[in-house]
C-alpha atoms as a PDB file:
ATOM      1  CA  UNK A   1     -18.255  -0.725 -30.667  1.00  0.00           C
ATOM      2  CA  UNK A   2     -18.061   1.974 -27.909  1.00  0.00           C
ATOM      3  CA  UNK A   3     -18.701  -1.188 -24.971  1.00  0.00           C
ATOM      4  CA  UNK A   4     -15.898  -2.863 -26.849  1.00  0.00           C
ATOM      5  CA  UNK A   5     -13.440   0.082 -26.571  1.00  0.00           C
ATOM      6  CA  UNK A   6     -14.508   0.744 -22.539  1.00  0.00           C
ATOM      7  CA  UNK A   7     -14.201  -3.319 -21.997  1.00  0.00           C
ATOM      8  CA  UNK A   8      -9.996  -2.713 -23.769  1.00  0.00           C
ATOM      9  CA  UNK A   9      -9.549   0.173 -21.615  1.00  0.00           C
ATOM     10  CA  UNK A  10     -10.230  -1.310 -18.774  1.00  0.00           C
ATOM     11  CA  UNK A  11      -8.555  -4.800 -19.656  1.00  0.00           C
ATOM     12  CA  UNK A  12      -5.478  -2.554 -20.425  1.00  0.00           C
ATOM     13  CA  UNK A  13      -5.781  -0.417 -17.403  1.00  0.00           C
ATOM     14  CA  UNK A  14      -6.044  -3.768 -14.999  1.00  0.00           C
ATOM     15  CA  UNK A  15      -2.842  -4.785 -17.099  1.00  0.00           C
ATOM     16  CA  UNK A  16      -1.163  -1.692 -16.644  1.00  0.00           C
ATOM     17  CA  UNK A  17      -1.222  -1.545 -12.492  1.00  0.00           C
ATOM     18  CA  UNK A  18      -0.006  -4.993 -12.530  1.00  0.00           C
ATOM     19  CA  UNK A  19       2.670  -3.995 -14.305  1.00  0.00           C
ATOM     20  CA  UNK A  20       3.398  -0.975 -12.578  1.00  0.00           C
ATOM     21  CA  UNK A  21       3.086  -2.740  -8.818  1.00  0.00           C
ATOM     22  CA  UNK A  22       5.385  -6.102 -10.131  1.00  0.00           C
ATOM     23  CA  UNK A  23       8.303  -3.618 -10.662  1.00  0.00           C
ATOM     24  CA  UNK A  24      10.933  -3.018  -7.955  1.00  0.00           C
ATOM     25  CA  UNK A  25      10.631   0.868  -6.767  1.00  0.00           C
ATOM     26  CA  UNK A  26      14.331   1.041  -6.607  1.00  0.00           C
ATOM     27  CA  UNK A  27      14.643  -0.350 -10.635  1.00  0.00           C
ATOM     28  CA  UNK A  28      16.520  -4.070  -9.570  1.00  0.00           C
ATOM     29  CA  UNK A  29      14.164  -6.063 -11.626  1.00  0.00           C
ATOM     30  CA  UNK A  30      10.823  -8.235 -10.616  1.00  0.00           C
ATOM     31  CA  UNK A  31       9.609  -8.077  -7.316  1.00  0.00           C
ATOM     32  CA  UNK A  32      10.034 -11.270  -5.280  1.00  0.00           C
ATOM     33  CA  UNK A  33       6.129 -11.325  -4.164  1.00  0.00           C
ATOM     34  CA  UNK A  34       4.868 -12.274  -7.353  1.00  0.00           C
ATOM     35  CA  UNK A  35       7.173 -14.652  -8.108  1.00  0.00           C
ATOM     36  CA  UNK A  36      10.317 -12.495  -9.079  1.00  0.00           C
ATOM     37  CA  UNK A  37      12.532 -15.420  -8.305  1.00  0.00           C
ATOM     38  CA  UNK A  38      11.373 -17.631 -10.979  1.00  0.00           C
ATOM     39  CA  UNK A  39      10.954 -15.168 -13.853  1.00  0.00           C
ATOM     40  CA  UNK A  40      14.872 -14.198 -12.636  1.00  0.00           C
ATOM     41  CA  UNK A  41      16.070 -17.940 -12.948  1.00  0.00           C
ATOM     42  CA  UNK A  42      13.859 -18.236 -16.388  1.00  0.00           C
ATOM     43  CA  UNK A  43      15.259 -14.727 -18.073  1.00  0.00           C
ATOM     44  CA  UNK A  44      17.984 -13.807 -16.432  1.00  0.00           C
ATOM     45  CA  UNK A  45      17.431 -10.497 -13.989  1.00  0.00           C
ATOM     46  CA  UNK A  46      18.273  -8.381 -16.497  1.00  0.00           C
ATOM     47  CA  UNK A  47      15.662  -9.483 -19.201  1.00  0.00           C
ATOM     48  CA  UNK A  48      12.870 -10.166 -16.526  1.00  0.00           C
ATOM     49  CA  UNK A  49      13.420  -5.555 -15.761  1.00  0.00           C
ATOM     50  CA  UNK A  50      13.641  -5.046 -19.809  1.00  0.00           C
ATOM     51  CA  UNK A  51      10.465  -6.988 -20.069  1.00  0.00           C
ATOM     52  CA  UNK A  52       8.699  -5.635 -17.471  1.00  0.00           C
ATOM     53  CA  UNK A  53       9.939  -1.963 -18.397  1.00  0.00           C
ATOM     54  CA  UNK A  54       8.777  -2.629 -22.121  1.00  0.00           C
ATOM     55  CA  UNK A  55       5.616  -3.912 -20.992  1.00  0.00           C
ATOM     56  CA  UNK A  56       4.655  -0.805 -19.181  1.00  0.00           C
ATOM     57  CA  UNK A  57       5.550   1.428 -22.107  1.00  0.00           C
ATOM     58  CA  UNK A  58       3.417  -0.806 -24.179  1.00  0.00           C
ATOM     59  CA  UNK A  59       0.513  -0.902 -22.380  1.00  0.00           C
ATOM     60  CA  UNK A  60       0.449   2.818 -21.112  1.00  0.00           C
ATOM     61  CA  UNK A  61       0.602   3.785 -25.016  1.00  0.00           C
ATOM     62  CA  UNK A  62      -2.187   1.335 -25.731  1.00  0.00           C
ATOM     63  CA  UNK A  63      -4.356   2.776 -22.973  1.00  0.00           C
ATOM     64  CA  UNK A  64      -3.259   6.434 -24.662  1.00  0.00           C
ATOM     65  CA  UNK A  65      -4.145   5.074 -28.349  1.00  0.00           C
ATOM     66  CA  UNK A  66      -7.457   3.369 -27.116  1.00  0.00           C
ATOM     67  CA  UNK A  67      -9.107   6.508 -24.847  1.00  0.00           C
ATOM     68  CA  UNK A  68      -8.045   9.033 -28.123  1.00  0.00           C
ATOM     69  CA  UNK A  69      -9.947   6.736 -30.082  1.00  0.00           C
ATOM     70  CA  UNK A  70     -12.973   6.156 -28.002  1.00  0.00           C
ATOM     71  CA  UNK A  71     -12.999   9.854 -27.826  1.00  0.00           C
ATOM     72  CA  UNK A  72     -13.319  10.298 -31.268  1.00  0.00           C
ATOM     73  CA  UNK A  73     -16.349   7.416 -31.354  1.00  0.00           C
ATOM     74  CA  UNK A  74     -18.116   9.253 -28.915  1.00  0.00           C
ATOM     75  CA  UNK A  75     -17.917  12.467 -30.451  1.00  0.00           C
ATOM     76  CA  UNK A  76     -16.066  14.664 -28.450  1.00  0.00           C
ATOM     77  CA  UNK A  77     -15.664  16.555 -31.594  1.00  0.00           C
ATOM     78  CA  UNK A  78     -15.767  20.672 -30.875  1.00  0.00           C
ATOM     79  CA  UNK A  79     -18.345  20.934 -33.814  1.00  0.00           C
ATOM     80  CA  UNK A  80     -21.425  20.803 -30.881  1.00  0.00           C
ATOM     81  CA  UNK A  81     -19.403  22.364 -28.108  1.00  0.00           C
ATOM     82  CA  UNK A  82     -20.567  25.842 -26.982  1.00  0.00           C
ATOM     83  CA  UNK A  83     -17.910  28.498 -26.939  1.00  0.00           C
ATOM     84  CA  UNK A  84     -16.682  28.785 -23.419  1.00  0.00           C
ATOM     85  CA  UNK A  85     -16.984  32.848 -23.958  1.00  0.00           C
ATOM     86  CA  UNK A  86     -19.736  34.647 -26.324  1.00  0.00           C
ATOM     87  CA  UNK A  87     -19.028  38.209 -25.777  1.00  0.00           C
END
């Protein structure tokens, strides 16, 4: 269970810098390296942004969601934690 959590994160996280590195710094839409052109003519420019923008939401929540939950498989509980200060 725990390799199948690290193998999402790290699908998600691979996801996620695409994602990040498609989009235009200045917010105009998808970037003309990887293929901006033809997403534009297929969405319209304003759809190709939304979907990109919505993607990155997405995935940076999944990658939030998935790392609290592998978290709480591993057992980062503070039930075995020593307390930082015993005085």
């Amino acid at each position: 269970m725990l390799t199948t959590m690290i193998v999402l994160i790290a699908l998600v996280c691979v996801l996620l810098m695409g994602a990040v590195l498609i989009q235009n710094p200045k917010g105009g839409g998808v970037d003309s390296t990887f293929g901006g052109s033809q997403a534009n003519q297929m969405f319209g420019a304003k759809k190709s942004a939304d979907f990109i923008e919505k993607a990155t939401w997405y995935l940076a929540i999944a990658l939030f969601v998935l790392c609290i939950i592998t978290s709480l498989i591993v057992g980062g509980g503070a039930e075995g934690a020593a307390p930082l200060m015993s005085q």
